[in-house]
Protein backbone atom coordinates (compact mmCIF):
# COMPACT_ATOMS: atom_id res chain seq x y z
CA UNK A 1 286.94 34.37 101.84
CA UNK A 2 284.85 36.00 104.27
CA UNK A 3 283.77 40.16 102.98
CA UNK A 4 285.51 41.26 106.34
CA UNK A 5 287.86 40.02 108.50
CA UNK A 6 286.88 38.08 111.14
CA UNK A 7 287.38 40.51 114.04
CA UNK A 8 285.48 43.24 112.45
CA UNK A 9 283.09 40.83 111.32
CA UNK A 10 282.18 40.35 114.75
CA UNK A 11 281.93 43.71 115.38
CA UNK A 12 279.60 44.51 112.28
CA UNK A 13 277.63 41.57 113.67
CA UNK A 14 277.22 42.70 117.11
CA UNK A 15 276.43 46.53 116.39
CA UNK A 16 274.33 44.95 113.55
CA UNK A 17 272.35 43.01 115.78
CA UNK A 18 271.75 45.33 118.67
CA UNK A 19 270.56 47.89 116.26
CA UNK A 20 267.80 45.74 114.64
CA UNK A 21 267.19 44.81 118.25
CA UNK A 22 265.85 48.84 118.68
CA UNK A 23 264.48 48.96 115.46
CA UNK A 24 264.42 46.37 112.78
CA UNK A 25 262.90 48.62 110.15
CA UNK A 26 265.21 51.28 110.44
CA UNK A 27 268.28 49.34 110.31
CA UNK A 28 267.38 47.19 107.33
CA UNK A 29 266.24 50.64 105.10
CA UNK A 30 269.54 52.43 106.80
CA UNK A 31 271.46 49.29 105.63
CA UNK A 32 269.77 49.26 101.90
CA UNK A 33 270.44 53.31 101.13
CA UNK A 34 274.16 52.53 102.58
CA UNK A 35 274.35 49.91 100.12
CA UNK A 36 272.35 51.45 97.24
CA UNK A 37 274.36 54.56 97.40
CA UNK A 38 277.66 52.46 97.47
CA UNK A 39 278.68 54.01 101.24
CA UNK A 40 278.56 50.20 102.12
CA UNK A 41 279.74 47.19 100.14
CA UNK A 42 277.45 44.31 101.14
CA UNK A 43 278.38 40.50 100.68
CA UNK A 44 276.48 39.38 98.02
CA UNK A 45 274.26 37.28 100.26
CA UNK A 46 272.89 40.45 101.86
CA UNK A 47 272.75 42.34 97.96
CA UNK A 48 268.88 42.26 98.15
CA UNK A 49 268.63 44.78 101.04
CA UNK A 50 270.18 47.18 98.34
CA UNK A 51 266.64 46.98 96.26
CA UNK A 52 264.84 49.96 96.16
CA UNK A 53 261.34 47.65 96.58
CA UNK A 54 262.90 46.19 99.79
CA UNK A 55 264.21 49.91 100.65
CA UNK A 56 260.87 51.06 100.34
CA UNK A 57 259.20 48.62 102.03
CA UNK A 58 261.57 48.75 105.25
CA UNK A 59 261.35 53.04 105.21
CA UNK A 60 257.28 52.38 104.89
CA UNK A 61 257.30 49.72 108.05
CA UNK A 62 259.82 52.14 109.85
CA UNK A 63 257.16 55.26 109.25
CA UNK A 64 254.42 52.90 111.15
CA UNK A 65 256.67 51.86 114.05
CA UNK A 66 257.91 55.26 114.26
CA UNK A 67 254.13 56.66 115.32
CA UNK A 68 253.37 53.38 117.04
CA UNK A 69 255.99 52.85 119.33
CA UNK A 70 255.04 56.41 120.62
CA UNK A 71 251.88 56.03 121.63
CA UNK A 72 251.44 54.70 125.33
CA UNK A 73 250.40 51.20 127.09
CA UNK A 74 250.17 50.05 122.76
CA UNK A 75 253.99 50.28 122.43
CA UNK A 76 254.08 47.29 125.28
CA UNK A 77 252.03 45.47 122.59
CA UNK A 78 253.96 46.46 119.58
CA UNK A 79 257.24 45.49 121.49
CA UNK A 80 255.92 42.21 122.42
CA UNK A 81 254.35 41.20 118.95
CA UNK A 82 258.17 42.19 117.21
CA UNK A 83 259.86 40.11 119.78
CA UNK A 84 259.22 37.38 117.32
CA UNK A 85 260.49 39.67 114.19
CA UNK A 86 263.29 41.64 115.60
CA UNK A 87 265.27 38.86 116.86
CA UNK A 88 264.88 36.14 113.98
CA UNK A 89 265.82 39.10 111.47
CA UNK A 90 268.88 39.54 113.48
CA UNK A 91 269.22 36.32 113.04
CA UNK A 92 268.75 35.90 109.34
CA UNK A 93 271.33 39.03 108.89
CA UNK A 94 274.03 37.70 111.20
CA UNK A 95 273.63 34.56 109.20
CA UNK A 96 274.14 35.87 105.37
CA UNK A 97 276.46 38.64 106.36
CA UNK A 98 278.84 35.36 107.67
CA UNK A 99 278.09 33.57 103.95
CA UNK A 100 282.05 33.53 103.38
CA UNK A 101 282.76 31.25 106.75
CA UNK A 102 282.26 27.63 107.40
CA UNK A 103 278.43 26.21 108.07
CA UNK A 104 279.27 25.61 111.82
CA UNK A 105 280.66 29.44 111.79
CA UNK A 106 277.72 30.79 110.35
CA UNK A 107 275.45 29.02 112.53
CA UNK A 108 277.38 30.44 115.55
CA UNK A 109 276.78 33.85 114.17
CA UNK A 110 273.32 33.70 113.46
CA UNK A 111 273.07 32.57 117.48
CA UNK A 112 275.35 35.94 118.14
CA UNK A 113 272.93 37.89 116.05
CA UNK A 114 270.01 36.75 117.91
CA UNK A 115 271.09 36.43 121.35
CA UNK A 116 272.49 40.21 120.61
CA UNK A 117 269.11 41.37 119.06
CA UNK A 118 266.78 39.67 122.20
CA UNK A 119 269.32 41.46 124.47
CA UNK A 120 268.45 45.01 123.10
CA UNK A 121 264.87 44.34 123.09
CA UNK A 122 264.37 43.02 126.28
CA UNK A 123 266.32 46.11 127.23
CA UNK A 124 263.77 48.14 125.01
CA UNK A 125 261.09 46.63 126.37
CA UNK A 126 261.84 46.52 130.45
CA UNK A 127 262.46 50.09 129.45
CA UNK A 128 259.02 51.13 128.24
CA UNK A 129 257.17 48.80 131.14
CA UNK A 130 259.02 51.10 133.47
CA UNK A 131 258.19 54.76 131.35
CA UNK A 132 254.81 53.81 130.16
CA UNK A 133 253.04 54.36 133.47
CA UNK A 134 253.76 57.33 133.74
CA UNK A 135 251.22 60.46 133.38
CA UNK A 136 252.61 62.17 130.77
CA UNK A 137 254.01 61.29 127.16
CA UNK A 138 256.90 63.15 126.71
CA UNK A 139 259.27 60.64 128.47
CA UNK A 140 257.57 57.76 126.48
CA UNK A 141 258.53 59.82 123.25
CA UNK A 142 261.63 60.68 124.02
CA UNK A 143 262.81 57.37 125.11
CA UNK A 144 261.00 55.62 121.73
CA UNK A 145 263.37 58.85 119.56
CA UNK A 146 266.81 58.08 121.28
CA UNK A 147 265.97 54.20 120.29
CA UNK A 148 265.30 54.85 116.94
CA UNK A 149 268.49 57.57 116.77
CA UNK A 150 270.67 54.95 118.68
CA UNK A 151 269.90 52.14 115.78
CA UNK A 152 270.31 54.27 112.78
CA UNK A 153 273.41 55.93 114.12
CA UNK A 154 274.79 52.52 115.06
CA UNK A 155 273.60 51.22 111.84
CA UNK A 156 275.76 54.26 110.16
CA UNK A 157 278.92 54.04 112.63
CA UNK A 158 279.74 50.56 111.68
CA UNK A 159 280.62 51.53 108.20
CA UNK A 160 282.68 54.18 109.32
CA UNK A 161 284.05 52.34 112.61
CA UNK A 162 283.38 48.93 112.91
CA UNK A 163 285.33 48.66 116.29
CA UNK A 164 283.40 51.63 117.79
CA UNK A 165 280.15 50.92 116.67
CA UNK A 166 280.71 46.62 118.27
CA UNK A 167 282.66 48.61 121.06
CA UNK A 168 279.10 50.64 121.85
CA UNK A 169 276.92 48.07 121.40
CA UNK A 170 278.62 45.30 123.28
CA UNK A 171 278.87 48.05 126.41
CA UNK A 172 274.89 48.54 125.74
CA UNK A 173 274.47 44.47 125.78
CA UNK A 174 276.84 44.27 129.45
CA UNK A 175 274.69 47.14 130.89
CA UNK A 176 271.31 45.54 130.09
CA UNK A 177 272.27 42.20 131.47
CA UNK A 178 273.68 43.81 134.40
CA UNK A 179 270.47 46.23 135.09
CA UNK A 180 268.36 42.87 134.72
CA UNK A 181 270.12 41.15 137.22
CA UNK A 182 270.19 43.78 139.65
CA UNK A 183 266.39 44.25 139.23
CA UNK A 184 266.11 40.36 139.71
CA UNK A 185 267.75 40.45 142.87
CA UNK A 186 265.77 43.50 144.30
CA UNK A 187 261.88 41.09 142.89
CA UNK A 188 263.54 38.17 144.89
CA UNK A 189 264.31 40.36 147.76
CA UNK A 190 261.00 42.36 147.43
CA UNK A 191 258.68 38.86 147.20
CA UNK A 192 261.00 37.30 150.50
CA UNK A 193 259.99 39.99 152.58
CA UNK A 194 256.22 39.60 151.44
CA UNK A 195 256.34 36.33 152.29
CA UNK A 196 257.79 36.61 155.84
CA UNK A 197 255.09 39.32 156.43
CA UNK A 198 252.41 37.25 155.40
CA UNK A 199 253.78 34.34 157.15
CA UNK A 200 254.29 36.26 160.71
């Protein structure tokens, strides 16, 4: 039998996903103390986030992102670099948090997790290409401190209100995809009109 059922299952997974998306670090120590301090019962494929070593380890990688995903022009860098982290994590935790459904159901949630998890960072990182250039670093800051705020409080909510916390993230996931199409549309428009210029 599956530790939740399957609707809020998909709810944990999504709000899950999106927050390790932001911030892989902080939602994998956020999940641990939950777990550690018996807020959150974990499936038993997921007890090892519990461990105080891998606790530790997650809170000491969060404390590095924290001051690196502040600084300006490197956050572009750092983003990139954890697009390859972030999203197989996801991943990985949509995967063992489905351990009580069939192979091909697990395999569909890992895909969720993912697909979730590139969603928020892309949205993270079209995000900072747009802040970044600008002059000063406050906006940079303060964009970097709502991400890391949105993924531990997501992180949090879910234990408290599964439905909420999906409910919120799926919105997040909709918005993104709809802000990258619209920008999409206006690079298409933007490059047509180049071209007719430079044709005329």
């Amino acid at each position: 039998m599956p530790w939740l059922p399957s609707e809020e299952l998909f709810a944990v997974l999504v709000a899950i996903s999106f927050a390790a998306g932001l911030n892989v670090y902080a939602t994998v120590a956020t999940l641990g103390l939950l777990a550690h301090t018996h807020w959150l019962a974990l499936p038993h494929s997921l007890a090892l986030l519990g461990n105080w070593w891998v606790i530790g380890a997650s809170a000491a990688l969060f404390a590095v992102e924290f001051f690196a995903d502040k600084i300006p022009a490197f956050d572009l860098i750092w983003n990139a670099l954890h697009t390859f982290i972030r999203v197989p994590v996801a991943a990985l935790l949509a995967y063992q948090a489905s351990s009580g459904l069939s192979p091909m159901e697990q395999a569909a949630a890992a895909a969720i997790g993912g697909t979730v998890a590139l969603a928020a960072h892309g949205g993270k990182t079209a995000a900072r290409a747009v802040v970044t250039p600008s002059p000063e670093p406050f906006s940079n800051i303060g964009l970097s401190l709502g991400e890391d705020g949105l993924a531990i409080g997501l992180t949090w909510l879910v234990t408290v209100h599964p439905y909420v916390a999906g409910g919120i993230a799926l919105s997040l996931v909709v918005f993104i995809l709809i802000m990258i199409r619209l920008v999409w549309r206006a690079m298409k428009r933007l490059f047509g009109e180049a071209e007719q210029v430079i044709s005329s």
